[in-house]
C-alpha atoms as a PDB file:
ATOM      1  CA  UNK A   1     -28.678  31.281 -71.072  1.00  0.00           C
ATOM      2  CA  UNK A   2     -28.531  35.013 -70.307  1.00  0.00           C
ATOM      3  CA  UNK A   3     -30.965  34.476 -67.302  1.00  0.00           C
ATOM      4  CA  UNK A   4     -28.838  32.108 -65.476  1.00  0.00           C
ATOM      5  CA  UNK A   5     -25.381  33.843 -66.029  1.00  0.00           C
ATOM      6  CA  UNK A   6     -26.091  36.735 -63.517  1.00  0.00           C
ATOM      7  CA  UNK A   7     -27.027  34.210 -61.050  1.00  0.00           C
ATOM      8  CA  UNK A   8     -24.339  32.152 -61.601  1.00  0.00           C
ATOM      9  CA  UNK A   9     -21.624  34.976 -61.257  1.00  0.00           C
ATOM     10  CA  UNK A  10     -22.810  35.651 -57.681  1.00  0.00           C
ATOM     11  CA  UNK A  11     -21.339  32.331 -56.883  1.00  0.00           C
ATOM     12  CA  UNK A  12     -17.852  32.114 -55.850  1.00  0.00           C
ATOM     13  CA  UNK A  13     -15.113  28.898 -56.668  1.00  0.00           C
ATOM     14  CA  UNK A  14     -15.290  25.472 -54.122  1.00  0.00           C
ATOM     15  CA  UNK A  15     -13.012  26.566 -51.381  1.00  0.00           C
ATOM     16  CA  UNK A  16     -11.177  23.273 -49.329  1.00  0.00           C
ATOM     17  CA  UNK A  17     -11.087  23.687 -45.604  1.00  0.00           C
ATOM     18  CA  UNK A  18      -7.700  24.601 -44.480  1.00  0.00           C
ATOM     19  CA  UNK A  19      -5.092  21.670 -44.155  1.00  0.00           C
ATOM     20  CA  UNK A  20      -4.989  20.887 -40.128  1.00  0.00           C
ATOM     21  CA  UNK A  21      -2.104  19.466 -40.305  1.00  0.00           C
ATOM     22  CA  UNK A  22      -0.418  15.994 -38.929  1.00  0.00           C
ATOM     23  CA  UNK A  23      -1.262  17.222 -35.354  1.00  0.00           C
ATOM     24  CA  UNK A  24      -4.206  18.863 -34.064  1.00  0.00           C
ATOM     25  CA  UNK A  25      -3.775  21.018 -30.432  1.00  0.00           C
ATOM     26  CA  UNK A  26      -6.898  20.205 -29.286  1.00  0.00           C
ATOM     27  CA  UNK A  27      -6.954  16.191 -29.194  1.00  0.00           C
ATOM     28  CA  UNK A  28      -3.168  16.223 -28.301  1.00  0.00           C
ATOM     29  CA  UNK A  29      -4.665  18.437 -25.573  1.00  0.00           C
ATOM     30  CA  UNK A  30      -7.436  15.700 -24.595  1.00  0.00           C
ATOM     31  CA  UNK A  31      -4.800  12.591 -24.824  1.00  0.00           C
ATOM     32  CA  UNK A  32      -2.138  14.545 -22.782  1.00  0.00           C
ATOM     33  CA  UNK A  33      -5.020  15.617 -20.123  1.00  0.00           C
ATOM     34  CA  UNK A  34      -6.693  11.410 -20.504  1.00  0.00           C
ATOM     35  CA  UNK A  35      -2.971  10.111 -19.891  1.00  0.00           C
ATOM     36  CA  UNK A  36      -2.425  12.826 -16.847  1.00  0.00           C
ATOM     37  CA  UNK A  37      -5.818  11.530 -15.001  1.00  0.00           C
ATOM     38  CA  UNK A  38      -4.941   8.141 -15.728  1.00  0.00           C
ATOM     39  CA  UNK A  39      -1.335   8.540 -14.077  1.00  0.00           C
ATOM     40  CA  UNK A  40      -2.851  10.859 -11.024  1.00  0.00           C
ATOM     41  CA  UNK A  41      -5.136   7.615 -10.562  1.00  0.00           C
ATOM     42  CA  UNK A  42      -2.386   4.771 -10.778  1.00  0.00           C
ATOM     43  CA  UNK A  43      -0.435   6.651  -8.238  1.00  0.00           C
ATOM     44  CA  UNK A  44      -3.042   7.242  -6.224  1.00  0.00           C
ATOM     45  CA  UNK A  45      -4.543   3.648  -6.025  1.00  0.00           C
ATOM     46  CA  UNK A  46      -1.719   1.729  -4.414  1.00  0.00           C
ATOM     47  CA  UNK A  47      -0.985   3.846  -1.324  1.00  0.00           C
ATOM     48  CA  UNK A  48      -4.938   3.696  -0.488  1.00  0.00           C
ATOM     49  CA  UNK A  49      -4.571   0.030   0.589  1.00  0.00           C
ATOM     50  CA  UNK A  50      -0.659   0.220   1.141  1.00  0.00           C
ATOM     51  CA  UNK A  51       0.924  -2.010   3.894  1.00  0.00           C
ATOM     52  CA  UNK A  52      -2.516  -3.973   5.385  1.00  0.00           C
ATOM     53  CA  UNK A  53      -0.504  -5.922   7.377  1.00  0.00           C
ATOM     54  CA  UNK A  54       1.205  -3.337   8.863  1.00  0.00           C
ATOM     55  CA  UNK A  55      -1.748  -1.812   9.687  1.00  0.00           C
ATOM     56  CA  UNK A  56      -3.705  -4.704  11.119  1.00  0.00           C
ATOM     57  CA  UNK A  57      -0.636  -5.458  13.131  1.00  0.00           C
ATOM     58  CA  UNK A  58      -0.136  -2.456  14.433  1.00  0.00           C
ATOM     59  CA  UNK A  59      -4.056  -2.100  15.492  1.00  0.00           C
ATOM     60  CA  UNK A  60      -4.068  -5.682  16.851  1.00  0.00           C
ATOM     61  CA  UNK A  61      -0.533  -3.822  19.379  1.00  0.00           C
ATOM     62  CA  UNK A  62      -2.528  -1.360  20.004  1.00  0.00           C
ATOM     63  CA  UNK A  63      -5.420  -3.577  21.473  1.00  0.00           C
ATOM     64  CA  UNK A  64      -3.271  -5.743  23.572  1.00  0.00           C
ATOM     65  CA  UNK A  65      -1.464  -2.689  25.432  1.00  0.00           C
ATOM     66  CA  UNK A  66      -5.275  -2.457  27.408  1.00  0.00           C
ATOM     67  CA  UNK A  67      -4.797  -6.032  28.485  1.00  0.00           C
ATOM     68  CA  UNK A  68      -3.466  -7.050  31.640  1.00  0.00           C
ATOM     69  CA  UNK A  69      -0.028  -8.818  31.797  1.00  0.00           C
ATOM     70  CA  UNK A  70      -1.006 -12.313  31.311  1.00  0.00           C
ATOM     71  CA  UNK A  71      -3.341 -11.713  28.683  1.00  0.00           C
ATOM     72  CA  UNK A  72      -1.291  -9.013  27.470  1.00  0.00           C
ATOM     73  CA  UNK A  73       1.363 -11.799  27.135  1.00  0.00           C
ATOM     74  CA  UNK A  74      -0.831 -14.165  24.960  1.00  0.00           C
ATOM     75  CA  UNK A  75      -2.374 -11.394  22.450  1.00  0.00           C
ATOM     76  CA  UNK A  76       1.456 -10.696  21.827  1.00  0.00           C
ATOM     77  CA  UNK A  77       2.289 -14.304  21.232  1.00  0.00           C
ATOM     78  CA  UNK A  78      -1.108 -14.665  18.906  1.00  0.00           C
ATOM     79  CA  UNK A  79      -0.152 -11.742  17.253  1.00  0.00           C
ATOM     80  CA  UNK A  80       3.248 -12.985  16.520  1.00  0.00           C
ATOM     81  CA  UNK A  81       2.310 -16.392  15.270  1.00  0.00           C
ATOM     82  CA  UNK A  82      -0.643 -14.201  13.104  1.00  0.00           C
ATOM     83  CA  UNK A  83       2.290 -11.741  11.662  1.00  0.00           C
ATOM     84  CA  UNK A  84       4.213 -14.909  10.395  1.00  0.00           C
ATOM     85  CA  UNK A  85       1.487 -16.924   8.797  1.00  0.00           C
ATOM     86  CA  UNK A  86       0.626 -13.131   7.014  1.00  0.00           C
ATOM     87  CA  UNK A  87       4.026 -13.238   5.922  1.00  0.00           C
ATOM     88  CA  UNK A  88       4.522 -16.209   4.952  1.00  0.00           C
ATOM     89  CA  UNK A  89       6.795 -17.742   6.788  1.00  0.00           C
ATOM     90  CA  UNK A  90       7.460 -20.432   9.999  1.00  0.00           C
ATOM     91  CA  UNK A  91       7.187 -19.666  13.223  1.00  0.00           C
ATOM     92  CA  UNK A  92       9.473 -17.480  15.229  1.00  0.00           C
ATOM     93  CA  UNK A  93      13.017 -18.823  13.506  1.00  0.00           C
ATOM     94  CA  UNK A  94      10.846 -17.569  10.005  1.00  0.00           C
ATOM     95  CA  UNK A  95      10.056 -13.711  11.000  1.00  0.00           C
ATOM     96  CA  UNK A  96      13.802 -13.648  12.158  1.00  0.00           C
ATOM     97  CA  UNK A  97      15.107 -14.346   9.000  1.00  0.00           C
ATOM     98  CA  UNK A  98      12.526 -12.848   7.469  1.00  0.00           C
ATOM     99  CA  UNK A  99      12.543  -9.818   9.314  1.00  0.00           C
ATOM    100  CA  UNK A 100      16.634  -9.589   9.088  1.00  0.00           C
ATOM    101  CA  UNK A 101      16.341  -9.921  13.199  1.00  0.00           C
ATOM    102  CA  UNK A 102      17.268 -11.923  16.561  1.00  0.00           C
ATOM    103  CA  UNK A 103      14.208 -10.465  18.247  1.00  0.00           C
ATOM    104  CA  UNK A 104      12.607 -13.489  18.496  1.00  0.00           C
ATOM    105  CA  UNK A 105      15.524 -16.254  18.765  1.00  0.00           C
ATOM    106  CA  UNK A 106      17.605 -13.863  21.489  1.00  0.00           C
ATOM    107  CA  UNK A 107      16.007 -10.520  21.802  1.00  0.00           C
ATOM    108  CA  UNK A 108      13.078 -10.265  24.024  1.00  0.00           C
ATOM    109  CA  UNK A 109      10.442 -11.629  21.446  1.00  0.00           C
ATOM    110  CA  UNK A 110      12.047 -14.873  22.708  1.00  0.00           C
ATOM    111  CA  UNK A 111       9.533 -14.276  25.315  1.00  0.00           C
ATOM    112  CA  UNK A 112       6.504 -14.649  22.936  1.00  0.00           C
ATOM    113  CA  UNK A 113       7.894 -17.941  21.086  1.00  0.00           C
ATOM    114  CA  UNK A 114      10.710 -20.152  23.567  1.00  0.00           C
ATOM    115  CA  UNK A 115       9.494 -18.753  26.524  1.00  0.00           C
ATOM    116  CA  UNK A 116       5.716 -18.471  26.699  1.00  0.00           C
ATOM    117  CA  UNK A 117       4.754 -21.508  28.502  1.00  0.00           C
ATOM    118  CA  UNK A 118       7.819 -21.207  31.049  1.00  0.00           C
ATOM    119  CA  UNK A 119       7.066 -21.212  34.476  1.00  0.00           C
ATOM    120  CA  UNK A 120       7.721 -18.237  36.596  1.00  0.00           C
ATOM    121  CA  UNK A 121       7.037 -14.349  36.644  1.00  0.00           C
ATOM    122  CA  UNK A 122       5.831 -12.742  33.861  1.00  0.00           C
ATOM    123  CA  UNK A 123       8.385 -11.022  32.059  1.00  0.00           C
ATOM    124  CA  UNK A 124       8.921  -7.552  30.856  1.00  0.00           C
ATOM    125  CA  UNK A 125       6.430  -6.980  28.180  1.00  0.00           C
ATOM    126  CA  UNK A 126       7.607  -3.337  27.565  1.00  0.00           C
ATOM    127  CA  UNK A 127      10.592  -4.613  25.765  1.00  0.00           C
ATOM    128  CA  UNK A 128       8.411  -6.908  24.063  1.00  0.00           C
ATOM    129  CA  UNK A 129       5.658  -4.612  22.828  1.00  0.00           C
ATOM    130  CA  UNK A 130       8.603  -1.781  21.948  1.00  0.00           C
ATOM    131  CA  UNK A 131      10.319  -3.976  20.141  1.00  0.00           C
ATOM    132  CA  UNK A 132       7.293  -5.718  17.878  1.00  0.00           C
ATOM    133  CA  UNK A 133       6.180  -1.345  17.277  1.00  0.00           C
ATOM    134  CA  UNK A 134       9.779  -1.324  15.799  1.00  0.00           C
ATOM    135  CA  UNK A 135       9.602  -4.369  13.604  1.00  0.00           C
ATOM    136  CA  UNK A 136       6.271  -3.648  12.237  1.00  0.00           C
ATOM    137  CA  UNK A 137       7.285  -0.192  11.973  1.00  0.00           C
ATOM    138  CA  UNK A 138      10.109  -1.506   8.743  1.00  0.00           C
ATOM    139  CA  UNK A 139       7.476  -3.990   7.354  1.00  0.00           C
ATOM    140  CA  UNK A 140       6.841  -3.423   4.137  1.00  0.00           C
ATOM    141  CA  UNK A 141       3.747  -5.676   3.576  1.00  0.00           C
END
């Protein structure tokens, strides 16, 4: 077939696309960018929504500091007795130990647990509140 050889001799050998190799740059490039995102995210997510209790319990100090003295005196106690079911524990003896503290069994948060139906003057509730900001200021929940 004369007619077909010159046709036929235009056309060159089959030719295999070059080997890529065991690794190719751009998906190692998409799986190193996809883990990247996915670590950016997981570190991200938990200090969103870090410490609520802390930061209820700080907001609910920050709302009893308007209050007068009496009822300045009760939102303390509430919030005390709120801070320890929160955390898990019972009563005043339970944030102590909890908390690594004496605030409550001889500090002045003795005022808030022992104390808070005693009869006589109102007591300091400076020392109180200043020393609750510091507790809730270590919490870690």
């Amino acid at each position: 077939m004369p007619c077909c050889e010159a046709a036929l001799s235009g056309l060159r050998g089959l030719h295999a696309p070059p080997d890529p190799g065991l690794v190719r740059p751009e998906v190692l490039a998409a799986i190193a960018l996809g883990l990247a995102l996915a670590g950016l995210a997981a570190w991200l997510r938990p200090r969103r929504g870090a410490h609520p209790i802390r930061r209820a319990a700080l907001a609910e100090l920050a709302a009893a500091r308007a209050l007068p003295p009496p009822e300045r005196r009760v939102a303390l106690a509430r919030l005390s007795r709120r801070l320890a079911r929160s955390l898990g524990v019972e009563g005043p003896a339970g944030l102590d130990a909890r908390l690594r503290t004496d605030f409550f069994g001889h500090g002045p948060g003795r005022a808030l647990a022992d104390d808070l139906y005693a009869p006589g003057p109102t007591p300091d509730l400076a020392a109180v509140e200043a020393g609750l900001a510091r507790l809730l200021a270590r919490l870690r929940a």
